[in-house]
C-alpha atoms as a PDB file:
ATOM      1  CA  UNK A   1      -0.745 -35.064  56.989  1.00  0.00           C
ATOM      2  CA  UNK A   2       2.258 -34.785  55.206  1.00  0.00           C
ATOM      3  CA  UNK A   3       1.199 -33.090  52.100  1.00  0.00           C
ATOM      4  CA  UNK A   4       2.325 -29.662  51.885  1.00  0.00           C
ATOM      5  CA  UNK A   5       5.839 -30.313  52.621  1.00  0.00           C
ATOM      6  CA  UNK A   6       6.213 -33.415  50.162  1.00  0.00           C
ATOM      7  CA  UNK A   7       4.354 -31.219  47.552  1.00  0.00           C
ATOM      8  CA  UNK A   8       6.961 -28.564  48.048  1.00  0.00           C
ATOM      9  CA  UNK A   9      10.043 -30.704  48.493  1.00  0.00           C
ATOM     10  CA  UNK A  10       9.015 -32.049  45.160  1.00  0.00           C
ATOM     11  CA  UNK A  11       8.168 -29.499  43.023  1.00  0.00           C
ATOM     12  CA  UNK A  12      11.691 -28.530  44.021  1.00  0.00           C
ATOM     13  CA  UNK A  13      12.928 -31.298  42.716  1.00  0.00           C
ATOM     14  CA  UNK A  14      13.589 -33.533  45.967  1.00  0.00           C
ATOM     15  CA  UNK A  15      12.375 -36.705  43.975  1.00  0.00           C
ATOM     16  CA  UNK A  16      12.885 -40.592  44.946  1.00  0.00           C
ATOM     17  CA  UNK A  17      16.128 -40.406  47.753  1.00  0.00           C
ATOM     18  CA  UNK A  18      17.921 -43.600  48.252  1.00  0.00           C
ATOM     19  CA  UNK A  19      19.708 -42.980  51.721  1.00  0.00           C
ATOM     20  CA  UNK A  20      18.812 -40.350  54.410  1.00  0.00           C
ATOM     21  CA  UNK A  21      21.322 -38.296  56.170  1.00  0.00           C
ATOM     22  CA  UNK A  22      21.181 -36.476  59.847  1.00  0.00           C
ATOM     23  CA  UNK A  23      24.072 -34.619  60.305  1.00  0.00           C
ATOM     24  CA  UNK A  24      25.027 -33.803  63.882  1.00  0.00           C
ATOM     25  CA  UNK A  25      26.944 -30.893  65.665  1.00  0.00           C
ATOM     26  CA  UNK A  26      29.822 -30.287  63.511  1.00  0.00           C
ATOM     27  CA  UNK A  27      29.620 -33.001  60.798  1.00  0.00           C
ATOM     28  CA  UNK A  28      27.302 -31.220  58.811  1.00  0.00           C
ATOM     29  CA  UNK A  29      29.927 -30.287  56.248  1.00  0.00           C
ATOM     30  CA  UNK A  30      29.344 -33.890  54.453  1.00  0.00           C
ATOM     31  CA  UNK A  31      25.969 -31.950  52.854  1.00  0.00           C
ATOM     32  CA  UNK A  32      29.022 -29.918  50.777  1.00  0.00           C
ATOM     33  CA  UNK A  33      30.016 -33.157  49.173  1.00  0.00           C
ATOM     34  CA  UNK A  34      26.531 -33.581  47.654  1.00  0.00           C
ATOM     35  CA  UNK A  35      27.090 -32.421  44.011  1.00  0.00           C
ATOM     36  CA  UNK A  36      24.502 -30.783  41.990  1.00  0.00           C
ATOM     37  CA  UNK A  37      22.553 -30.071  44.831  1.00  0.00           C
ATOM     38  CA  UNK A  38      19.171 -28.693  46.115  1.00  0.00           C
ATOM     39  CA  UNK A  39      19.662 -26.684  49.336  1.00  0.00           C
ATOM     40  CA  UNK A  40      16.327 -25.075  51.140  1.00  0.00           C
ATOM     41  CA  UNK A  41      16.926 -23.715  54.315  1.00  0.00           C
ATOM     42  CA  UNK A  42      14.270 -25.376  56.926  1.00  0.00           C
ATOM     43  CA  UNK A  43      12.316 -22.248  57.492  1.00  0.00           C
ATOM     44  CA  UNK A  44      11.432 -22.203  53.913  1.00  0.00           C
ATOM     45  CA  UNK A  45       9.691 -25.611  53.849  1.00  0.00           C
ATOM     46  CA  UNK A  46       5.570 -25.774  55.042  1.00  0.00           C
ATOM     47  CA  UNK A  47       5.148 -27.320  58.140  1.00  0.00           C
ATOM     48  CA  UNK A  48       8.827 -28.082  58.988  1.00  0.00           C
ATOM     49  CA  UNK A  49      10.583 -27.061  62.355  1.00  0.00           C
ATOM     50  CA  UNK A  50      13.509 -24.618  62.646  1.00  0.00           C
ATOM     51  CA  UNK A  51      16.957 -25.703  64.144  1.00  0.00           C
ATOM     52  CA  UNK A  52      17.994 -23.733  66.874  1.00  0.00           C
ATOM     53  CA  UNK A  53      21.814 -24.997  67.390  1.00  0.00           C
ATOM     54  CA  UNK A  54      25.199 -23.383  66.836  1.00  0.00           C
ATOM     55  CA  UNK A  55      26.647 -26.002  64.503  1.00  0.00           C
ATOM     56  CA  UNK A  56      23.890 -26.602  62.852  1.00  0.00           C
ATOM     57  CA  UNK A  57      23.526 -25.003  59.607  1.00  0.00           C
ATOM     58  CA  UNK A  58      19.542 -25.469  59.313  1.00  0.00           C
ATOM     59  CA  UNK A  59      19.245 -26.886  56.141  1.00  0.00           C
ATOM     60  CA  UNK A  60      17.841 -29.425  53.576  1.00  0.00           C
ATOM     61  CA  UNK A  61      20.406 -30.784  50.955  1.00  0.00           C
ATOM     62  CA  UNK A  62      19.310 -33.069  48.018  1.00  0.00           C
ATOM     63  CA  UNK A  63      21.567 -34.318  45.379  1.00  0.00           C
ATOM     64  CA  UNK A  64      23.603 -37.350  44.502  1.00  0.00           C
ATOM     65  CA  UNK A  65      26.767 -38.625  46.763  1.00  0.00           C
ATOM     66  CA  UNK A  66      28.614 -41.414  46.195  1.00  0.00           C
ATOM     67  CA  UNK A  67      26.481 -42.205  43.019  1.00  0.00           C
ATOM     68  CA  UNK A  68      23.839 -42.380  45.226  1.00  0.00           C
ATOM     69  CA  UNK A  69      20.277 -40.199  45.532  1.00  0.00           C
ATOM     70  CA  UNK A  70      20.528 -38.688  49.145  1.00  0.00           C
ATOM     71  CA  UNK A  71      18.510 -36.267  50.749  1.00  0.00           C
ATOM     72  CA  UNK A  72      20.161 -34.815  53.971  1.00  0.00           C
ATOM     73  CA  UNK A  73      19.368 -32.879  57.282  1.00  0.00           C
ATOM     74  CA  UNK A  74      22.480 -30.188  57.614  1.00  0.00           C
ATOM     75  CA  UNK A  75      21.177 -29.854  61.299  1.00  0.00           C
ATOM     76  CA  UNK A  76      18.939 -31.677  63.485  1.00  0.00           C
ATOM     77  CA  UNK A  77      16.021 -30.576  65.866  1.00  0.00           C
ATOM     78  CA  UNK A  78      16.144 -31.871  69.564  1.00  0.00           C
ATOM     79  CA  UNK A  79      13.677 -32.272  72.127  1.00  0.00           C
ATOM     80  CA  UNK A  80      15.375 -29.677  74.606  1.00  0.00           C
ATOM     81  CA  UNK A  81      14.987 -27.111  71.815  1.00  0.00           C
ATOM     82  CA  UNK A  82      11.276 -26.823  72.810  1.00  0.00           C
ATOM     83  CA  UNK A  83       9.791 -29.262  70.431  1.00  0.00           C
ATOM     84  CA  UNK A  84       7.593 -32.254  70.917  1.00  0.00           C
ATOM     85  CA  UNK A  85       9.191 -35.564  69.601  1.00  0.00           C
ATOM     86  CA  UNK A  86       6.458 -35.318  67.053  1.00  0.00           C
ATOM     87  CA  UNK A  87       8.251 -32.186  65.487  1.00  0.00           C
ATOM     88  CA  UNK A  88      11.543 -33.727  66.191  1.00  0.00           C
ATOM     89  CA  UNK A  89      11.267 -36.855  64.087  1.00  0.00           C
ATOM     90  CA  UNK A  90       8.709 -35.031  61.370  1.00  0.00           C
ATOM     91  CA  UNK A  91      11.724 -35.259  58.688  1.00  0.00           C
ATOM     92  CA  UNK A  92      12.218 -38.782  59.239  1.00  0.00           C
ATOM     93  CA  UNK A  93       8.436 -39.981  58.227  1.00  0.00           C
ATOM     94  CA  UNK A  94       8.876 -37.281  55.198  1.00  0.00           C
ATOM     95  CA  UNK A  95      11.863 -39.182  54.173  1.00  0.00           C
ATOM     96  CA  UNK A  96      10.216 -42.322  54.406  1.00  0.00           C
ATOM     97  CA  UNK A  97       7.340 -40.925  51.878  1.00  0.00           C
ATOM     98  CA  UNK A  98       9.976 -39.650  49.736  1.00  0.00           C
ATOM     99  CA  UNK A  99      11.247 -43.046  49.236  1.00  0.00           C
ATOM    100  CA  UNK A 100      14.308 -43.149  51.592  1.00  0.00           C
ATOM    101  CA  UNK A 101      15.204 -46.986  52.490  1.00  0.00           C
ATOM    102  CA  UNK A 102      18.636 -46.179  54.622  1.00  0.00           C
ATOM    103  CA  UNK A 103      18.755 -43.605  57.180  1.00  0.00           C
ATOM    104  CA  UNK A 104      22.101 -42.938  58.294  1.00  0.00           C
ATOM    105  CA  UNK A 105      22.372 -41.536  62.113  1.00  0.00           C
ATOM    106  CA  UNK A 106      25.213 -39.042  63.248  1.00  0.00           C
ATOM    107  CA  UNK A 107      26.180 -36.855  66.527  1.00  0.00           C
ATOM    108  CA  UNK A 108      28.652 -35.814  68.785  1.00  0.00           C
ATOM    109  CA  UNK A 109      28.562 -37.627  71.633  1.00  0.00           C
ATOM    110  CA  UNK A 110      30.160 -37.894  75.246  1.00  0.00           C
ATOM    111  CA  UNK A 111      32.561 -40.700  75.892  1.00  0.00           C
ATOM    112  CA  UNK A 112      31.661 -42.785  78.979  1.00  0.00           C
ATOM    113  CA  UNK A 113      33.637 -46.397  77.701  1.00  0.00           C
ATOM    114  CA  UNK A 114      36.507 -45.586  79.590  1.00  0.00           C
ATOM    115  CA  UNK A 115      38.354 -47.033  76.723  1.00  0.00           C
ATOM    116  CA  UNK A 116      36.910 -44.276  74.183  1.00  0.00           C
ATOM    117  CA  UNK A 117      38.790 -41.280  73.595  1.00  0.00           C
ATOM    118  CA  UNK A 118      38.239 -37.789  71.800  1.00  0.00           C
ATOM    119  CA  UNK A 119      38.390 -37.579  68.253  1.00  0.00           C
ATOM    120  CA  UNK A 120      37.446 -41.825  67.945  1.00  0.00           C
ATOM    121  CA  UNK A 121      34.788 -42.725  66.144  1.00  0.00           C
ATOM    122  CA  UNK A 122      31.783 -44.698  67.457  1.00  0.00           C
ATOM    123  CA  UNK A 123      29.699 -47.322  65.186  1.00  0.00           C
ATOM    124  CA  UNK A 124      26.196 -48.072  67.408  1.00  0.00           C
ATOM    125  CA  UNK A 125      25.164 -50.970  67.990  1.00  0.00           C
ATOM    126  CA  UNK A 126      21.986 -50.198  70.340  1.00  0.00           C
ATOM    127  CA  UNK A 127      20.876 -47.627  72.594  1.00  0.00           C
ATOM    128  CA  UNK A 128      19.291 -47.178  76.188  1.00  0.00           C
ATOM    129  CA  UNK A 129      16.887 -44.551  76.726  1.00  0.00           C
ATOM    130  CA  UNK A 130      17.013 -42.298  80.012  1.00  0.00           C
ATOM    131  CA  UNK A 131      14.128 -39.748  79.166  1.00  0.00           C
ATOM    132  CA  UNK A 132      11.452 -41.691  79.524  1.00  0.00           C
ATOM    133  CA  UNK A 133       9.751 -40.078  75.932  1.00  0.00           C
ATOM    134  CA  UNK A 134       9.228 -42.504  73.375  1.00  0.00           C
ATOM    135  CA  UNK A 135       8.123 -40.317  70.337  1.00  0.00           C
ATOM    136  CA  UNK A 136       4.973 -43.203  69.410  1.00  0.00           C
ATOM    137  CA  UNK A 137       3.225 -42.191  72.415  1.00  0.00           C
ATOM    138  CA  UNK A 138      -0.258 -41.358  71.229  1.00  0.00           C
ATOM    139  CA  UNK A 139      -2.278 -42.310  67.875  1.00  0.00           C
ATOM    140  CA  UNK A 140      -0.231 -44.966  66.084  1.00  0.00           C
ATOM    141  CA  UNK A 141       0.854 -43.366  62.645  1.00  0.00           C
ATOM    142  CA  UNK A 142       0.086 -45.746  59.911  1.00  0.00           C
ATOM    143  CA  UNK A 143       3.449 -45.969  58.355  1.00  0.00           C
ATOM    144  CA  UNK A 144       4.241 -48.747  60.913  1.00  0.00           C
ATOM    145  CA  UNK A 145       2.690 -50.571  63.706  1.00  0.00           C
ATOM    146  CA  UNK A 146       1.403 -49.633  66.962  1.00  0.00           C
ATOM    147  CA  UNK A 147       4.270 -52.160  68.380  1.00  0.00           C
ATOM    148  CA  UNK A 148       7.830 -51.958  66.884  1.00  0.00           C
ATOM    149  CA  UNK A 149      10.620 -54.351  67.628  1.00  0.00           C
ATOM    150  CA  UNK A 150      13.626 -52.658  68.825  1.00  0.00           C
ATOM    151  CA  UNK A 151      15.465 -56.089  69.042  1.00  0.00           C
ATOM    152  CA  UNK A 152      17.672 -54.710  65.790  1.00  0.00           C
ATOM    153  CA  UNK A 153      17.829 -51.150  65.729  1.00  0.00           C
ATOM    154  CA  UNK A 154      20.380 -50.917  63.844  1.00  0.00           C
ATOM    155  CA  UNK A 155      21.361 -52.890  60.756  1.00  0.00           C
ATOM    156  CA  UNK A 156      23.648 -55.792  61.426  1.00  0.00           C
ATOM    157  CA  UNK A 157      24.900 -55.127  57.819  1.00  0.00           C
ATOM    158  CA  UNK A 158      25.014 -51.973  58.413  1.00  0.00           C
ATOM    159  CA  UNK A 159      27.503 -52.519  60.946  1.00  0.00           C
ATOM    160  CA  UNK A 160      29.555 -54.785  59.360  1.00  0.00           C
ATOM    161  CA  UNK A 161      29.635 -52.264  56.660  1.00  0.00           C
ATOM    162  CA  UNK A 162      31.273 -49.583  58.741  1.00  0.00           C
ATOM    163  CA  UNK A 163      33.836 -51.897  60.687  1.00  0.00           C
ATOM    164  CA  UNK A 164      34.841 -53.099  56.774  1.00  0.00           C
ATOM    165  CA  UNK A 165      34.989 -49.594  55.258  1.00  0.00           C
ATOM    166  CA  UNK A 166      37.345 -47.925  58.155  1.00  0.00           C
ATOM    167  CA  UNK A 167      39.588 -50.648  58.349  1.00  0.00           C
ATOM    168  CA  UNK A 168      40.035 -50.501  54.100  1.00  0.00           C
ATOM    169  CA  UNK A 169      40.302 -46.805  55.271  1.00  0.00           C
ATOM    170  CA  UNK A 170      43.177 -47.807  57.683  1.00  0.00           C
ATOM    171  CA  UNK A 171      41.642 -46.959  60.895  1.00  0.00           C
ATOM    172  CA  UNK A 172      39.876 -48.259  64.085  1.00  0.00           C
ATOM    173  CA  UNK A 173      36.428 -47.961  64.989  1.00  0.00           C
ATOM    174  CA  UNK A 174      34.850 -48.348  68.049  1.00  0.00           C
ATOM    175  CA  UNK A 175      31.595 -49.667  68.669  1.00  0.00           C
ATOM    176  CA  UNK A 176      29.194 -49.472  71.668  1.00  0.00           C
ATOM    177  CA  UNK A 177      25.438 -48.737  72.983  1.00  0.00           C
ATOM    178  CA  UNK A 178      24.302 -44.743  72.458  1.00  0.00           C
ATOM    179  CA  UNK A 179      22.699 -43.002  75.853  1.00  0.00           C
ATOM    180  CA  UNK A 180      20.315 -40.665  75.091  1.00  0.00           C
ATOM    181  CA  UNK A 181      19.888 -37.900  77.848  1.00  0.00           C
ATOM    182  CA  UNK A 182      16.753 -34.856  77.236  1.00  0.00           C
ATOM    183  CA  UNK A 183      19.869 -32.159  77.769  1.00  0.00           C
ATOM    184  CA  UNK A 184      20.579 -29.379  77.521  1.00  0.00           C
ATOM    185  CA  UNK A 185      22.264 -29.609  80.907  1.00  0.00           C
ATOM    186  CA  UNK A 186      25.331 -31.921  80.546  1.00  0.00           C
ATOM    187  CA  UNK A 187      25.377 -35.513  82.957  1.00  0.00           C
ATOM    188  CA  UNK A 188      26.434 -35.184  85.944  1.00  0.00           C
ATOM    189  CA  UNK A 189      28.996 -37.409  87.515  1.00  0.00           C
ATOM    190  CA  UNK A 190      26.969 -39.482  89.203  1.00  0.00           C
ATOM    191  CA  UNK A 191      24.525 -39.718  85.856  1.00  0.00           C
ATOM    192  CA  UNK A 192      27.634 -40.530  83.612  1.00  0.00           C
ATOM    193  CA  UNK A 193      28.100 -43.445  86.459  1.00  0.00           C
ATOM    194  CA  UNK A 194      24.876 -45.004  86.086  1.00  0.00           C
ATOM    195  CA  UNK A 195      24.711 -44.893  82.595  1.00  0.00           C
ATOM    196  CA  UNK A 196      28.448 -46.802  82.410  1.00  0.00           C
ATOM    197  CA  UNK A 197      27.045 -49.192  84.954  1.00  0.00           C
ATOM    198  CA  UNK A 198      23.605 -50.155  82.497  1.00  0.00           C
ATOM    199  CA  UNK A 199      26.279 -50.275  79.768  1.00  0.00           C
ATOM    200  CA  UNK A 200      26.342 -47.029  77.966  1.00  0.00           C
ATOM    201  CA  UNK A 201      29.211 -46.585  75.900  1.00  0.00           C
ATOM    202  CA  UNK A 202      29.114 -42.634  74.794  1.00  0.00           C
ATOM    203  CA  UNK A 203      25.610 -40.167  75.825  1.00  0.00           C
ATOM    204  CA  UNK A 204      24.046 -37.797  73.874  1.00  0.00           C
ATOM    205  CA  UNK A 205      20.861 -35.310  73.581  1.00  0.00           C
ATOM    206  CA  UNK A 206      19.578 -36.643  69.849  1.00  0.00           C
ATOM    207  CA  UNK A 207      19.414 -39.567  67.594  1.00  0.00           C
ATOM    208  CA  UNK A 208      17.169 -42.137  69.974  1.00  0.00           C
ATOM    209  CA  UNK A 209      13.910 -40.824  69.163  1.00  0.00           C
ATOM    210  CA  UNK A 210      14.963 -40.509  65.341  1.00  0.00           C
ATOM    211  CA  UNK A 211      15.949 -44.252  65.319  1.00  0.00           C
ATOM    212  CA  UNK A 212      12.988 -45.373  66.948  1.00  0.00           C
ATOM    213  CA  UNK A 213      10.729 -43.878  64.081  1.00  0.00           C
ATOM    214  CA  UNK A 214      12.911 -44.868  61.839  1.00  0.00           C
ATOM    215  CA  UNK A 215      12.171 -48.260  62.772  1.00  0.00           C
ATOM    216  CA  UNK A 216       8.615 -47.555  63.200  1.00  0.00           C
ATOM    217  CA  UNK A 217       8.706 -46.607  59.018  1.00  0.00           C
ATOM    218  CA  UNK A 218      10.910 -49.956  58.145  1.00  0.00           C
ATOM    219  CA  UNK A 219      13.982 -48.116  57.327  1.00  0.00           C
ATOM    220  CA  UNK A 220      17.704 -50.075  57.661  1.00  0.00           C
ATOM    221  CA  UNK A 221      19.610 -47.691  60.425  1.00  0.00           C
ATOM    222  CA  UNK A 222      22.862 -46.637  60.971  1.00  0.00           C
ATOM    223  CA  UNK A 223      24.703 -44.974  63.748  1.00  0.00           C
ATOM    224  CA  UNK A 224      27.884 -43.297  63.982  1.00  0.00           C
ATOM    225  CA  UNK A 225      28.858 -41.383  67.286  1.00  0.00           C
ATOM    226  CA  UNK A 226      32.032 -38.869  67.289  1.00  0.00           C
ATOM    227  CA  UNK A 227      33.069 -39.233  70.750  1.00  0.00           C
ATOM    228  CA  UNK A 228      34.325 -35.210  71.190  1.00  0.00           C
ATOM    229  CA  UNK A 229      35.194 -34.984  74.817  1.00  0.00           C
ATOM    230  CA  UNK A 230      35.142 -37.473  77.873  1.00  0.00           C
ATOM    231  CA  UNK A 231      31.962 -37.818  79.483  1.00  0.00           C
ATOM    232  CA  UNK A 232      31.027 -35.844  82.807  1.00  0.00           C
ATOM    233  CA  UNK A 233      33.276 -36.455  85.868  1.00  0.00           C
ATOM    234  CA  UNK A 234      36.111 -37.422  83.636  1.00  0.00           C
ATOM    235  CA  UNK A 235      37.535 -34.828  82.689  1.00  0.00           C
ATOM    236  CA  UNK A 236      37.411 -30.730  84.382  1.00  0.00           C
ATOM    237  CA  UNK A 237      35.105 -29.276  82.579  1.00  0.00           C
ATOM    238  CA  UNK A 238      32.122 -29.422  79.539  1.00  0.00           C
ATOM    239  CA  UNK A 239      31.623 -26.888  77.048  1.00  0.00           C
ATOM    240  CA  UNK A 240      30.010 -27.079  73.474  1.00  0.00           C
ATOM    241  CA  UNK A 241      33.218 -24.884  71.661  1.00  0.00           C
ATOM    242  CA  UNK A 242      35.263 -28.245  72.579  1.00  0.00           C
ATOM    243  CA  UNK A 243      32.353 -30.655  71.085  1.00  0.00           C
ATOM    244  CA  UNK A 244      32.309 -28.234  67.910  1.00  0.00           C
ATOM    245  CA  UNK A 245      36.773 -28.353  67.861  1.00  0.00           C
ATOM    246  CA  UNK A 246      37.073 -32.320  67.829  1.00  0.00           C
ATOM    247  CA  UNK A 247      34.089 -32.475  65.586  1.00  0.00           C
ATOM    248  CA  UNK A 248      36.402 -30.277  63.210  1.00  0.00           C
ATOM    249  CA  UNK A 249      39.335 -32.600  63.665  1.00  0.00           C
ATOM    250  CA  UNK A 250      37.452 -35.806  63.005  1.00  0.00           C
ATOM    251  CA  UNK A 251      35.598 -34.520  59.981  1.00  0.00           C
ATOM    252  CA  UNK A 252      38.451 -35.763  57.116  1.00  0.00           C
ATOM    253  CA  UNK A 253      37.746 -39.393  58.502  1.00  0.00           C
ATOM    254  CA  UNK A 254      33.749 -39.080  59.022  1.00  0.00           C
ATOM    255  CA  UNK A 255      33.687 -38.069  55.818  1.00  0.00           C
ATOM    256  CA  UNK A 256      35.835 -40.746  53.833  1.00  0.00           C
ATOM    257  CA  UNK A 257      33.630 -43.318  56.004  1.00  0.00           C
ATOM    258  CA  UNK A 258      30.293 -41.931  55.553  1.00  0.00           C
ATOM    259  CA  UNK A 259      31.035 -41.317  51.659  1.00  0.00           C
ATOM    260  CA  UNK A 260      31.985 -44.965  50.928  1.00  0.00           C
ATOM    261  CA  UNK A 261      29.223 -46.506  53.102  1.00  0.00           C
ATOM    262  CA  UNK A 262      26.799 -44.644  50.945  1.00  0.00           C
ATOM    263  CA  UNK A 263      28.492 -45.803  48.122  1.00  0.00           C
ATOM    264  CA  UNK A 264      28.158 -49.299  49.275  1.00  0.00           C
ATOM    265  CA  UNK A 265      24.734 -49.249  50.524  1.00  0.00           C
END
């Protein structure tokens, strides 16, 4: 089912990835640091949705990083763009067939820790899903099996990788569970309350369904939230310029971390 886009990927040379990356709103500058690299833009590629998102450049990038094979997504797709979660986790089973093992998870997120500030940086350590979508409704796919256990989403070494790497780095990282709201509205107050309450740490509109295949395929995840403003209700107002201006801030650091974890992994 996957065969036109793995035919093209390949004969463009897309060949054998170690690590998978999803770049979220703002972060997808990291796909720069890829040298000698293979860029298709997603409308391009058979079969493959189109990202719809200011900040997200709408992109594949292939190359080597950190001495590592890496194939990345300079943009992600999201279920209140329109698409099925089918669509929006497509590139995830297409990385598993190229051969990915690690899939590394990013976003910009909302901060609901009270504790968490703009500009931190988030490691996950689980998630809670509001929606009430799971994207392995209907005909199990046979890259996994028709029950995955989400007791692990993401890798314990995986976390102790990123903890280890920013604090050689010289700075903090926080770590907490990833809320994922359908969006595109923003929480409200009284959302942002609940969510604290069933111990959500930062909230977002992505990454949940993408882990949860990931999982269904057997690949080791990894999460990092930028936590770019304070959640609903705790602070004035919500707007997307201030998610893309703290995602500009934070990129020196997300980059140094992301580079060496790769480098490690």
């Amino acid at each position: 089912m996957y065969q036109k886009t793995l035919d093209y990927l390949k004969e463009h040379g897309m060949v054998a990835p170690k690590i998978g990356l999803i770049l979220g709103s703002g972060l997808g500058d990291l796909a720069e640091e890829i040298v000698n690299p293979v860029k298709i833009p997603y409308e391009q590629i058979p079969d493959f949705p189109v990202s719809t998102v200011e900040g997200h450049a709408g992109q594949l990038v292939y190359g080597s990083l950190a001495g590592q094979k890496v194939i990345a997504l300079q943009g992600r797709f999201h279920y209140y763009e329109g698409y099925d979660l089918e669509t929006v986790t497509y590139p995830i089973r297409i990385f598993k067939e190229l051969g990915v093992k690690s899939l590394i998870l990013t976003n910009a997120a909302g901060g609901v820790n009270t504790s968490f500030k703009p500009g931190d940086l988030m490691v996950i350590s689980d998630q809670l899903n509001f929606t009430g979508e799971n994207p392995l409704i209907g005909k199990n796919n046979s890259q996994g099996p028709r029950f995955v256990d989400m007791s692990q989403t993401y890798s314990k070494r995986g976390i102790e990788l990123l903890h280890q790497t920013a604090k050689d780095l010289g700075f903090h990282l926080q770590e907490g569970v990833y809320a994922w709201m359908t969006g595109p509205s923003y929480e409200t107050p009284a959302e942002i309350k609940a969510i604290r309450l069933m111990g959500g740490d930062a909230v977002g509109m992505s990454t949940v369904p993408e882990a949860i295949v990931a999982k269904h395929c057997g690949l080791e995840v990894l999460g990092v939230s930028c936590i770019t403003n304070f959640a609903s209700g705790m602070q004035e107002t919500l707007n997307h310029e201030e998610v893309m201006a703290i995602s500009k801030e934070v990129k020196p650091r997300f980059k140094q971390l992301i580079y060496q974890v790769i480098e490690q992994l």
